[in-house]
C-alpha atoms as a PDB file:
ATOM      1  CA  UNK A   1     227.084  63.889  79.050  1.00  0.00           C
ATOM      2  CA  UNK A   2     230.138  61.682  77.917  1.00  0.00           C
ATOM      3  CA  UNK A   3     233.298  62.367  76.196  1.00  0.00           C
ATOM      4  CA  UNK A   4     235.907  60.238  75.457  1.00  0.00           C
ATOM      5  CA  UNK A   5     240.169  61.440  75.836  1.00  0.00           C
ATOM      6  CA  UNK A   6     243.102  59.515  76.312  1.00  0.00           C
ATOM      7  CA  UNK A   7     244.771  61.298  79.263  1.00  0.00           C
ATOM      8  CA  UNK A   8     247.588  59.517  81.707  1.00  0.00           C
ATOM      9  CA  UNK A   9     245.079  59.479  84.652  1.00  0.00           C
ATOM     10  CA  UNK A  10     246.316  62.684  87.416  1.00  0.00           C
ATOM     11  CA  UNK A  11     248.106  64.121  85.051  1.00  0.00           C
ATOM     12  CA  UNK A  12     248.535  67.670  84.771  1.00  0.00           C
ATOM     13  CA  UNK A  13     247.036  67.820  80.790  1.00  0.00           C
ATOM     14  CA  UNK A  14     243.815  65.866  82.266  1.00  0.00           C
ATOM     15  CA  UNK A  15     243.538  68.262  85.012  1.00  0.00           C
ATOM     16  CA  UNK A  16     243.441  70.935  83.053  1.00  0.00           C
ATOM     17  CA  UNK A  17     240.902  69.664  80.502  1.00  0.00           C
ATOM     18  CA  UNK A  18     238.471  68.733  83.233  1.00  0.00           C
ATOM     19  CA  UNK A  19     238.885  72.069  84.891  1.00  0.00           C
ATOM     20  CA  UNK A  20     238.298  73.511  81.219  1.00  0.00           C
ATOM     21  CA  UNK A  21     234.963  71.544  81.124  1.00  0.00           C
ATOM     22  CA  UNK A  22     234.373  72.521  84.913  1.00  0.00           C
ATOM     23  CA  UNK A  23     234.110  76.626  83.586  1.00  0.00           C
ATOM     24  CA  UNK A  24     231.780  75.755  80.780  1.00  0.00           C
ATOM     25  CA  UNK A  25     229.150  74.074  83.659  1.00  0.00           C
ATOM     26  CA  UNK A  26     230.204  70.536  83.159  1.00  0.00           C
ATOM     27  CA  UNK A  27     230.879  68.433  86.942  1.00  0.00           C
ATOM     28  CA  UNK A  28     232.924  65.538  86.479  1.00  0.00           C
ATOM     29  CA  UNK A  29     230.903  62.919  87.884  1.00  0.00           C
ATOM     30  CA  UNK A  30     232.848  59.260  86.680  1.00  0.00           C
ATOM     31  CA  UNK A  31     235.407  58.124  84.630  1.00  0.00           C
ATOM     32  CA  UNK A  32     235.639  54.517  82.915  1.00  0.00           C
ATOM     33  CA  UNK A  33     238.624  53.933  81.037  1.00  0.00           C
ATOM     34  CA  UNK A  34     238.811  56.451  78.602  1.00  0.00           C
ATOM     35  CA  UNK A  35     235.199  57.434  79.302  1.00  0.00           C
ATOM     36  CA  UNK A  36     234.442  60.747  81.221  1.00  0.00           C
ATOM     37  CA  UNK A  37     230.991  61.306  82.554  1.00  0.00           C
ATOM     38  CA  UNK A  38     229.958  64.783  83.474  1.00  0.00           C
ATOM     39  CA  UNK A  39     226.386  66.098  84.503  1.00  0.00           C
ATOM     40  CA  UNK A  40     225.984  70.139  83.782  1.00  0.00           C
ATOM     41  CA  UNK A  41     225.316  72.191  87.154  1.00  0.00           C
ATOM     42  CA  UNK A  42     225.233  75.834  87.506  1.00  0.00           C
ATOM     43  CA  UNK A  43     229.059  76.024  89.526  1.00  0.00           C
ATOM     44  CA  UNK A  44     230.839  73.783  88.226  1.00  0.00           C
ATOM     45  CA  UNK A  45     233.876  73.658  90.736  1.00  0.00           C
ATOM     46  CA  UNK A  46     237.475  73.465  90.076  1.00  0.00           C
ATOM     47  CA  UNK A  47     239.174  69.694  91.067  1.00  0.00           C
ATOM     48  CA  UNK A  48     242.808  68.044  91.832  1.00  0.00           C
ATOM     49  CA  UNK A  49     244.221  65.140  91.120  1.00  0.00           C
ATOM     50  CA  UNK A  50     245.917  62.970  93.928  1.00  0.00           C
ATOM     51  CA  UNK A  51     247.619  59.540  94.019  1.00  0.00           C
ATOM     52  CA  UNK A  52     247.308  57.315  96.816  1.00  0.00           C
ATOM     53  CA  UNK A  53     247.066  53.636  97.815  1.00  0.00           C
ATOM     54  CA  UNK A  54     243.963  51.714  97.619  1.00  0.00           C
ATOM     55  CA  UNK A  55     243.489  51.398 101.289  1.00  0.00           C
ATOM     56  CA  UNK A  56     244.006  54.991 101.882  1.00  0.00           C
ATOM     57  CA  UNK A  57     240.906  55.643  99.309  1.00  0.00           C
ATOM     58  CA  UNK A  58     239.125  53.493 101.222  1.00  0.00           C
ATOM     59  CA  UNK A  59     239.737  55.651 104.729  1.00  0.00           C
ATOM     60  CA  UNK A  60     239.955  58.642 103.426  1.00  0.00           C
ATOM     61  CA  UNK A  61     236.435  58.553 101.391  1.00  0.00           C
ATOM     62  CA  UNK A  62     234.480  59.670 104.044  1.00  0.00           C
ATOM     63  CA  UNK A  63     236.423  62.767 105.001  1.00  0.00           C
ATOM     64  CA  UNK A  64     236.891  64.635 101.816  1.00  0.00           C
ATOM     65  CA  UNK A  65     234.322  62.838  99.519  1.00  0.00           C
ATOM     66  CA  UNK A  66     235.959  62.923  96.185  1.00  0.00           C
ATOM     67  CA  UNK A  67     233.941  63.400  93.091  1.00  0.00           C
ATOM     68  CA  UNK A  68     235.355  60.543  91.731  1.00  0.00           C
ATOM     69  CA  UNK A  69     238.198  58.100  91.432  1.00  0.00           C
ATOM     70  CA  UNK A  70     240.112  55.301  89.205  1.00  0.00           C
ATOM     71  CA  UNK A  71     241.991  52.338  90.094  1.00  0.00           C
ATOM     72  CA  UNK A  72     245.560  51.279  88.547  1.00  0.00           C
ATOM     73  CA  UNK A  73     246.534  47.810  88.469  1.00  0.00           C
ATOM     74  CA  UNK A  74     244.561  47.185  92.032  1.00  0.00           C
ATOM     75  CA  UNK A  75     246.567  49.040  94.364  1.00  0.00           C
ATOM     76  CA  UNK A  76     247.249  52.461  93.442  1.00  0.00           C
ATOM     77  CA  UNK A  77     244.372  54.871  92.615  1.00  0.00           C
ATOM     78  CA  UNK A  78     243.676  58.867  91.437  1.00  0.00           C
ATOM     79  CA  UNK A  79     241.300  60.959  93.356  1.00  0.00           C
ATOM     80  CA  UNK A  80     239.826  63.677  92.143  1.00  0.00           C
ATOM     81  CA  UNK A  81     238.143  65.954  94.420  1.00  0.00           C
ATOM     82  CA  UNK A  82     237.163  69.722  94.595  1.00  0.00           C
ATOM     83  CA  UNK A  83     239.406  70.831  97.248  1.00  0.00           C
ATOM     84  CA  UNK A  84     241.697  73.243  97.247  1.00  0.00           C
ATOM     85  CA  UNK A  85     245.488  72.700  97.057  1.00  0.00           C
ATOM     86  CA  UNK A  86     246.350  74.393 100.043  1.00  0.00           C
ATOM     87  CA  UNK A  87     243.500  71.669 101.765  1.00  0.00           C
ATOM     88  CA  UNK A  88     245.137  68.729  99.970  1.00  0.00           C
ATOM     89  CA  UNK A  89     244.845  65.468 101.998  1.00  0.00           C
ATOM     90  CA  UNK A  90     248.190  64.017 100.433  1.00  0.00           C
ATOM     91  CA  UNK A  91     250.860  66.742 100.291  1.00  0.00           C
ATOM     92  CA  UNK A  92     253.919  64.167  98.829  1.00  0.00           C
ATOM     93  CA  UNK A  93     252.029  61.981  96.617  1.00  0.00           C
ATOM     94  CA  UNK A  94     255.496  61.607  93.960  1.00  0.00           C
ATOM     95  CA  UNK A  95     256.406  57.771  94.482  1.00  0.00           C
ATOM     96  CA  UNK A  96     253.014  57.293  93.946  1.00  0.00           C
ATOM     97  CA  UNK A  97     252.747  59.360  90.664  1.00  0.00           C
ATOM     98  CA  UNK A  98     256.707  58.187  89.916  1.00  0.00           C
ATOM     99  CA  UNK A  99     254.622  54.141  90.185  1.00  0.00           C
ATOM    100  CA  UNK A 100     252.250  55.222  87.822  1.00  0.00           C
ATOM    101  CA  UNK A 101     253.954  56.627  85.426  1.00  0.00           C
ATOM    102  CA  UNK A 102     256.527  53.801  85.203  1.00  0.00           C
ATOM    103  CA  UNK A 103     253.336  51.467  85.157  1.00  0.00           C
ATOM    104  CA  UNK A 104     252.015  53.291  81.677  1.00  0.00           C
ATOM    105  CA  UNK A 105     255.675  53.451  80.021  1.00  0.00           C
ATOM    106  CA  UNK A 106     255.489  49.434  80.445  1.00  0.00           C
ATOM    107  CA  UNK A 107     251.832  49.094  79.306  1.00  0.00           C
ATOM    108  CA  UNK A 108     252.589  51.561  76.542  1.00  0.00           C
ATOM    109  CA  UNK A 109     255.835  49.818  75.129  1.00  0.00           C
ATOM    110  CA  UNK A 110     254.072  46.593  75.130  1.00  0.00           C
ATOM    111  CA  UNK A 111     251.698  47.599  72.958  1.00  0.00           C
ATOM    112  CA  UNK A 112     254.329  49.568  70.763  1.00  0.00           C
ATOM    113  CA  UNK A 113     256.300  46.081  70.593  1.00  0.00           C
ATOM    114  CA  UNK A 114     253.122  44.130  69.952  1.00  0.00           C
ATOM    115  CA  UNK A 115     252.158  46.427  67.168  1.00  0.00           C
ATOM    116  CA  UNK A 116     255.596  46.365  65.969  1.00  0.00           C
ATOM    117  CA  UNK A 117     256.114  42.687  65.262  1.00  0.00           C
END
């Protein structure tokens, strides 16, 4: 199944819609721009959202095998995974949210001025 939202990637109003579709039996299983893919299972389970660099993705894959993930501007990604807080891999992830978040002001007043003028 695939539903379409425009959510700031990790943040705490697209966590809590994809743990809303998570109880109704719906897994989160990609996401592609404003694209969310989901396949219905039994348990759905609940799932976090984490910033981290690129090349920590890349290590880290293996160990806690995220459900998925998305990519900002090449070097800064969001993981989200089905592990529990307390068994968070990143435990001070804020620069990387404060980069993000500083990153979509920007793209968003672009398009505000473009649309503007």
């Amino acid at each position: 199944m695939q539903k379409r939202r425009f959510f700031l990637k990790g943040s705490a109003a697209e966590v809590a819609w994809l743990n809303r579709q998570a109880a109704w039996g719906y897994q989160l299983t990609a996401i592609h721009g404003l694209s969310y893919q989901f396949k219905e299972v039994p348990q759905a389970r609940q799932l976090i959202a984490e910033y981290m660099p690129q090349t920590t993705l890349q290590v880290m894959t293996t160990v806690f095998q995220p459900l998925t993930s998305y990519t900002f501007h090449d070097d800064m990604a969001v993981v989200y995974s089905t592990v529990a807080p307390k068994q968070r891999v990143v435990n001070n992830d804020q620069q990387y949210r404060l980069a993000v978040y500083r990153h979509a002001r920007d793209v968003a007043l672009n398009w505000l001025n473009g649309w503007y003028w």
